[in-house]
Protein backbone atom coordinates (compact mmCIF):
# COMPACT_ATOMS: atom_id res chain seq x y z
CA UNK A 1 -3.57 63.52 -21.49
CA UNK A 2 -6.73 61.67 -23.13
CA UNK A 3 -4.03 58.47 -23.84
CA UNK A 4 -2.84 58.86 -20.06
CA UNK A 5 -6.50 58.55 -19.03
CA UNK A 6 -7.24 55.73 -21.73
CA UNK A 7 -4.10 53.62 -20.05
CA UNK A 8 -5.43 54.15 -16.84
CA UNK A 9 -9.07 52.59 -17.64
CA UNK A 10 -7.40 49.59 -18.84
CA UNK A 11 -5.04 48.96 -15.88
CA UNK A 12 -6.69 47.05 -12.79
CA UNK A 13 -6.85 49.40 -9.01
CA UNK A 14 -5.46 47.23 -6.21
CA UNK A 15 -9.22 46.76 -5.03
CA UNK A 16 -9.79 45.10 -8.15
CA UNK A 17 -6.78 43.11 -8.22
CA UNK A 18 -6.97 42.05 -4.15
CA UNK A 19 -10.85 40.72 -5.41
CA UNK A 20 -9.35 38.47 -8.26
CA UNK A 21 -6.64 37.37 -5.95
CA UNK A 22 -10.06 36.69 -3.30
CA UNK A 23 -11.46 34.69 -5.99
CA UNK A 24 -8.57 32.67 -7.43
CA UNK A 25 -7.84 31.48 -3.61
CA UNK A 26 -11.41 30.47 -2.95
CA UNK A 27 -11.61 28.59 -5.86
CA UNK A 28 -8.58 26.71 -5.13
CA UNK A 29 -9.41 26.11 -1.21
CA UNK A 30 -12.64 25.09 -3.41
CA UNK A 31 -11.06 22.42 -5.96
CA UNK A 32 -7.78 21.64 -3.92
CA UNK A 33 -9.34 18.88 -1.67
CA UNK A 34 -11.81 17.59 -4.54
CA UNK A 35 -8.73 17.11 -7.00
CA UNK A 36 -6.37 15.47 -3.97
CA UNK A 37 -9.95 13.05 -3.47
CA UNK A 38 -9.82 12.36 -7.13
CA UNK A 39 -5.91 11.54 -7.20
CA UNK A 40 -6.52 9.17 -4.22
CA UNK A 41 -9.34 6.91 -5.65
CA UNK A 42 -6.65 6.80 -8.98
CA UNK A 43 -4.07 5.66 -6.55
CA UNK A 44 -5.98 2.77 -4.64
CA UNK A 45 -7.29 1.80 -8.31
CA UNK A 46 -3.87 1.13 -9.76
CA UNK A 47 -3.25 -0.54 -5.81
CA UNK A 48 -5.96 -3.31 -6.78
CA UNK A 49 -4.58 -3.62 -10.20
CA UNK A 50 -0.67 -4.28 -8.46
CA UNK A 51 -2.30 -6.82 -5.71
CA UNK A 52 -4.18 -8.68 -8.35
CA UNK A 53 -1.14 -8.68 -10.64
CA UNK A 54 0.89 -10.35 -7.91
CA UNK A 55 -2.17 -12.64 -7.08
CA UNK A 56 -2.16 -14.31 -10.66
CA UNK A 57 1.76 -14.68 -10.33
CA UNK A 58 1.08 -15.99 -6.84
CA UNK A 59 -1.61 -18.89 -8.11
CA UNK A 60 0.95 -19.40 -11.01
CA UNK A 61 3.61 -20.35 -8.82
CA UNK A 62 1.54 -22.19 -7.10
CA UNK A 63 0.58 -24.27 -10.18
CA UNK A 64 4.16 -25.15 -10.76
CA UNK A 65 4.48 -26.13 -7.07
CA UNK A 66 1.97 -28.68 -6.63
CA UNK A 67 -0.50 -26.31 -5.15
CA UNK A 68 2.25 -24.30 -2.36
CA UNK A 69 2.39 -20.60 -1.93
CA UNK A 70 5.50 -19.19 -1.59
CA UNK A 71 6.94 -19.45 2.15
CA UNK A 72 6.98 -15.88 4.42
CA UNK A 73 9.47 -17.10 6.90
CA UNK A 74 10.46 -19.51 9.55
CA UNK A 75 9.08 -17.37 12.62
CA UNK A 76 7.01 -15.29 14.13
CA UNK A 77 6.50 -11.87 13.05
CA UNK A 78 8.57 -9.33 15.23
CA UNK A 79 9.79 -5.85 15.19
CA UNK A 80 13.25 -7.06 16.13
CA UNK A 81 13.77 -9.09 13.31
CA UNK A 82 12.18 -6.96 11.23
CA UNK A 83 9.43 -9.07 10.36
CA UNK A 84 6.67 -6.55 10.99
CA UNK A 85 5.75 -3.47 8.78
CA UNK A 86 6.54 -4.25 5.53
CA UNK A 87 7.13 -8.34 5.84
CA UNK A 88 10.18 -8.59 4.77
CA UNK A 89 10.02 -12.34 4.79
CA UNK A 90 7.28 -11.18 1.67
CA UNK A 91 10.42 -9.65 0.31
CA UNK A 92 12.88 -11.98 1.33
CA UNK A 93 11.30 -14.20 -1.99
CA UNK A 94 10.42 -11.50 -4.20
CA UNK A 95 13.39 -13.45 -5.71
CA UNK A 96 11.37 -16.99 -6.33
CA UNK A 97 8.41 -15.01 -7.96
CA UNK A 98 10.62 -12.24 -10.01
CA UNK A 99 13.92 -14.07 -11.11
CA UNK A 100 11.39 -16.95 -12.32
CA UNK A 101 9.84 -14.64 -14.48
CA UNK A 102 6.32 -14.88 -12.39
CA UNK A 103 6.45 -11.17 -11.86
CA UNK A 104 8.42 -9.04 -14.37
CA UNK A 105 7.41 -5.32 -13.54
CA UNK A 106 9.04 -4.49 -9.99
CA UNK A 107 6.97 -1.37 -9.88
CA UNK A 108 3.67 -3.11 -9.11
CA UNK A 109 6.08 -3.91 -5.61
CA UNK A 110 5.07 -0.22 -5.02
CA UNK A 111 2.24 1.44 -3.98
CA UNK A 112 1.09 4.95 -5.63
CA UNK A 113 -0.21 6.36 -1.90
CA UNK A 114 2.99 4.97 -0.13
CA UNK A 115 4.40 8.17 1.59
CA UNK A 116 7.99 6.92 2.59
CA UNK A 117 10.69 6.14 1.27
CA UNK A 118 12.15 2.67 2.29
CA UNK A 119 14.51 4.52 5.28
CA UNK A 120 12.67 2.97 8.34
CA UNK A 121 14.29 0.52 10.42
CA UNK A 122 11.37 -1.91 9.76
CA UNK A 123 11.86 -1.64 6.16
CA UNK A 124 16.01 -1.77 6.03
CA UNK A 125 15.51 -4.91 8.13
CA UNK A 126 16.73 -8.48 6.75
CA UNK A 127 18.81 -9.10 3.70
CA UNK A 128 18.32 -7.65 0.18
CA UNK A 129 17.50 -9.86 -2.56
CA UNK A 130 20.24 -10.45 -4.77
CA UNK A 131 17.85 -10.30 -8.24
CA UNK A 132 19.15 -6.96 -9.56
CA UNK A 133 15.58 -5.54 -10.64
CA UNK A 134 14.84 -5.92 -7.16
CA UNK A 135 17.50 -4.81 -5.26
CA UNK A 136 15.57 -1.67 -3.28
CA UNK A 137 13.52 -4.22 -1.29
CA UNK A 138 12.09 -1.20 1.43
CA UNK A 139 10.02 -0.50 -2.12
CA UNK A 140 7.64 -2.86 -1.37
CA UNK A 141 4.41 -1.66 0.08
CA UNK A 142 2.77 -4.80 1.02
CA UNK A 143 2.38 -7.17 3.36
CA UNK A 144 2.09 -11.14 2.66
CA UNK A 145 -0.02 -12.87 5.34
CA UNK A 146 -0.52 -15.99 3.44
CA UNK A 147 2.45 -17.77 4.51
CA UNK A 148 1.86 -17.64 8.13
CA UNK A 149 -2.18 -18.44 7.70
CA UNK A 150 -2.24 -20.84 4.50
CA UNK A 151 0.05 -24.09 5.58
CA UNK A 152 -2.33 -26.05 3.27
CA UNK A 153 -3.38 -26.27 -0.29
CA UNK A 154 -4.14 -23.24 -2.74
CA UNK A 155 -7.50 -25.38 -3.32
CA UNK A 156 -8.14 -25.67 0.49
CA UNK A 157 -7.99 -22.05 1.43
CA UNK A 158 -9.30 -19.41 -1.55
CA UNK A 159 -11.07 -17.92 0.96
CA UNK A 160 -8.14 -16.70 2.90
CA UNK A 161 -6.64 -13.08 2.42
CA UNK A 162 -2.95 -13.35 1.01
CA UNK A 163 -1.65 -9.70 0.68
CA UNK A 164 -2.96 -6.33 1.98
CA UNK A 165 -1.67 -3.08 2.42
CA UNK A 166 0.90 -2.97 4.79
CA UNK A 167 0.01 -2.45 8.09
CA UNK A 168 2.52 -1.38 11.09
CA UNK A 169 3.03 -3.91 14.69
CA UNK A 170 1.01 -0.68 16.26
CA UNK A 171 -2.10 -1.17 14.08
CA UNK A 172 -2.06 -4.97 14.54
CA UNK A 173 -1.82 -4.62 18.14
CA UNK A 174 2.16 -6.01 18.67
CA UNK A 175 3.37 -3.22 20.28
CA UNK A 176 2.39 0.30 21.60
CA UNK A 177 3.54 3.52 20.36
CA UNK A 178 5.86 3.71 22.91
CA UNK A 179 7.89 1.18 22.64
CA UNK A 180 8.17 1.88 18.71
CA UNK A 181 7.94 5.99 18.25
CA UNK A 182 10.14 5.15 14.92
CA UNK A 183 6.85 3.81 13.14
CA UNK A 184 4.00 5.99 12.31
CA UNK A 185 0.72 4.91 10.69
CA UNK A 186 -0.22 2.68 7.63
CA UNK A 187 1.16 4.63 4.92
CA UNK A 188 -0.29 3.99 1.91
CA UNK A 189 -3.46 5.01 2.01
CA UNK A 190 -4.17 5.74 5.94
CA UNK A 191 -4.84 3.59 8.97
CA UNK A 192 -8.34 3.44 7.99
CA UNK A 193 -8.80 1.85 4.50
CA UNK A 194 -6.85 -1.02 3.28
CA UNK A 195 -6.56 -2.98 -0.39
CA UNK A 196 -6.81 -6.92 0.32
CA UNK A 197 -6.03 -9.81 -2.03
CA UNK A 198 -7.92 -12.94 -1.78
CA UNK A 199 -5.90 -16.34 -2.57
CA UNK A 200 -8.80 -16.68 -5.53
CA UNK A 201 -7.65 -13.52 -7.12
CA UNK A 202 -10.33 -11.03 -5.66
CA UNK A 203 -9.37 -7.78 -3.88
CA UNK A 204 -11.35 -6.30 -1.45
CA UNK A 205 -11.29 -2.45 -0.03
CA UNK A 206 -11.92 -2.10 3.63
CA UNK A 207 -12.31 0.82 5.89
CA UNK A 208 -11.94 1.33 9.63
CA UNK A 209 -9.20 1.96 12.08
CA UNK A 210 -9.13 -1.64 12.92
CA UNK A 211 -8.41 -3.33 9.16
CA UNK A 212 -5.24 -4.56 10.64
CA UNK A 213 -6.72 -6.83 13.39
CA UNK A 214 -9.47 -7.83 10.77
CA UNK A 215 -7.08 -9.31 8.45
CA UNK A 216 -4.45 -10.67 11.15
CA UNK A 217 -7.15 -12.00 13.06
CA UNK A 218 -8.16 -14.29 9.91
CA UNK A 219 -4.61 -16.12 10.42
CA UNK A 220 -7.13 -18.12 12.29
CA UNK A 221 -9.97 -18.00 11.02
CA UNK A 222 -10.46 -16.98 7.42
CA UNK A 223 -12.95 -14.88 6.58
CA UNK A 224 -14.45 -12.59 3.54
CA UNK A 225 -14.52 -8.78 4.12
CA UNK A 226 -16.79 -6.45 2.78
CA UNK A 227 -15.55 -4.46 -0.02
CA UNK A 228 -15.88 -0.30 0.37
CA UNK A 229 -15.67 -0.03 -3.76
């Protein structure tokens, strides 16, 4: 009998075990959100690090090409050709910077915070690049705007953004929701904070619902954004 009672004092009652499972959940609801912050700010860290990796290959290839960046396309961005999204002009000579040996990790292609997985119509668009390492082209999670807004010299615009996080023909103001439902917001890291990449190698964070229109606006007129971090 005294063991039977000695058993019981060691054992937990449900009150005391519904209280620790009280605790364990608040703590969680507690830490949850500041670990997912703290995951985040990794991710848009090793995003800067990938943009200015693909900057220096960028000015390298433009080095060996009397000053030219590589070319985005022969048109006009659209969503019927694809050209919107993800660039896949951008894509379309992943070829001229990788198979050259500019860029020689494809995984800096890929953003840590981008949610999908290559499947949207945007990103199946135009041809895949024939340079094997390469050959899952909706795995890249930028944009290239320097081909449509830099028609000059490296040395004549540096203060020109070249890359940024990608940003969807809804954001930039091409087309409504309605008449793409198939494309949902920026996503790597939200449709209110962007990575940018300078043609001199800088990268700049920027916040706000209207990054898109900042940077496509600068097609025209170049122009340095504030940095967040």
């Amino acid at each position: 009998m005294d063991k039977l009672r000695s058993l019981k004092r060691l054992g937990f009652t449900l009150i005391e075990l519904l209280v620790v499972i009280a605790i364990i959940a608040l703590l969680a609801a507690i830490l949850f959100p500041t670990v997912n912050v703290a995951v985040e700010r990794s991710r848009r860290s090793s995003c800067r690090s990938n943009l200015r990796q693909i900057g220096l290959a960028l000015i390298q290839y433009a080095d060996d090409h009397k000053g030219w960046l590589v070319l985005a396309g022969s048109t006009t961005p659209t969503y019927e050709d694809g050209t919107l999204g993800n660039q896949w002009p951008f894509r379309q000579h992943i070829t001229n910077l990788a198979a050259r040996g500019y860029i020689k990790d494809p995984r800096i292609w890929w953003c840590p915070s981008d949610k999908t997985d290559g499947s949207t119509s945007v990103r199946n668009a135009g041809p895949a690049t024939d340079f094997s390492t390469f050959n899952s082209v909706g795995n890249c999670s930028y944009m290239y705007v320097a081909g449509y807004n830099i028609n000059k010299t490296v040395e004549k615009s540096v203060s020109a953004p070249v890359i940024a996080d990608e940003a969807n023909a809804q954001e930039n103001g091409a087309a409504t929701p309605a008449d793409m439902p198939d494309i949902g917001p920026n996503d790597n890291h939200g449709a209110d904070y962007r990575n940018v990449l300078y043609l001199d190698g800088h990268v700049v964070s920027v916040e706000g619902n209207d990054t898109a229109n900042a940077i496509f606006n600068t097609l025209a007129n170049p122009v340095i954004l504030q940095s967040v971090d």
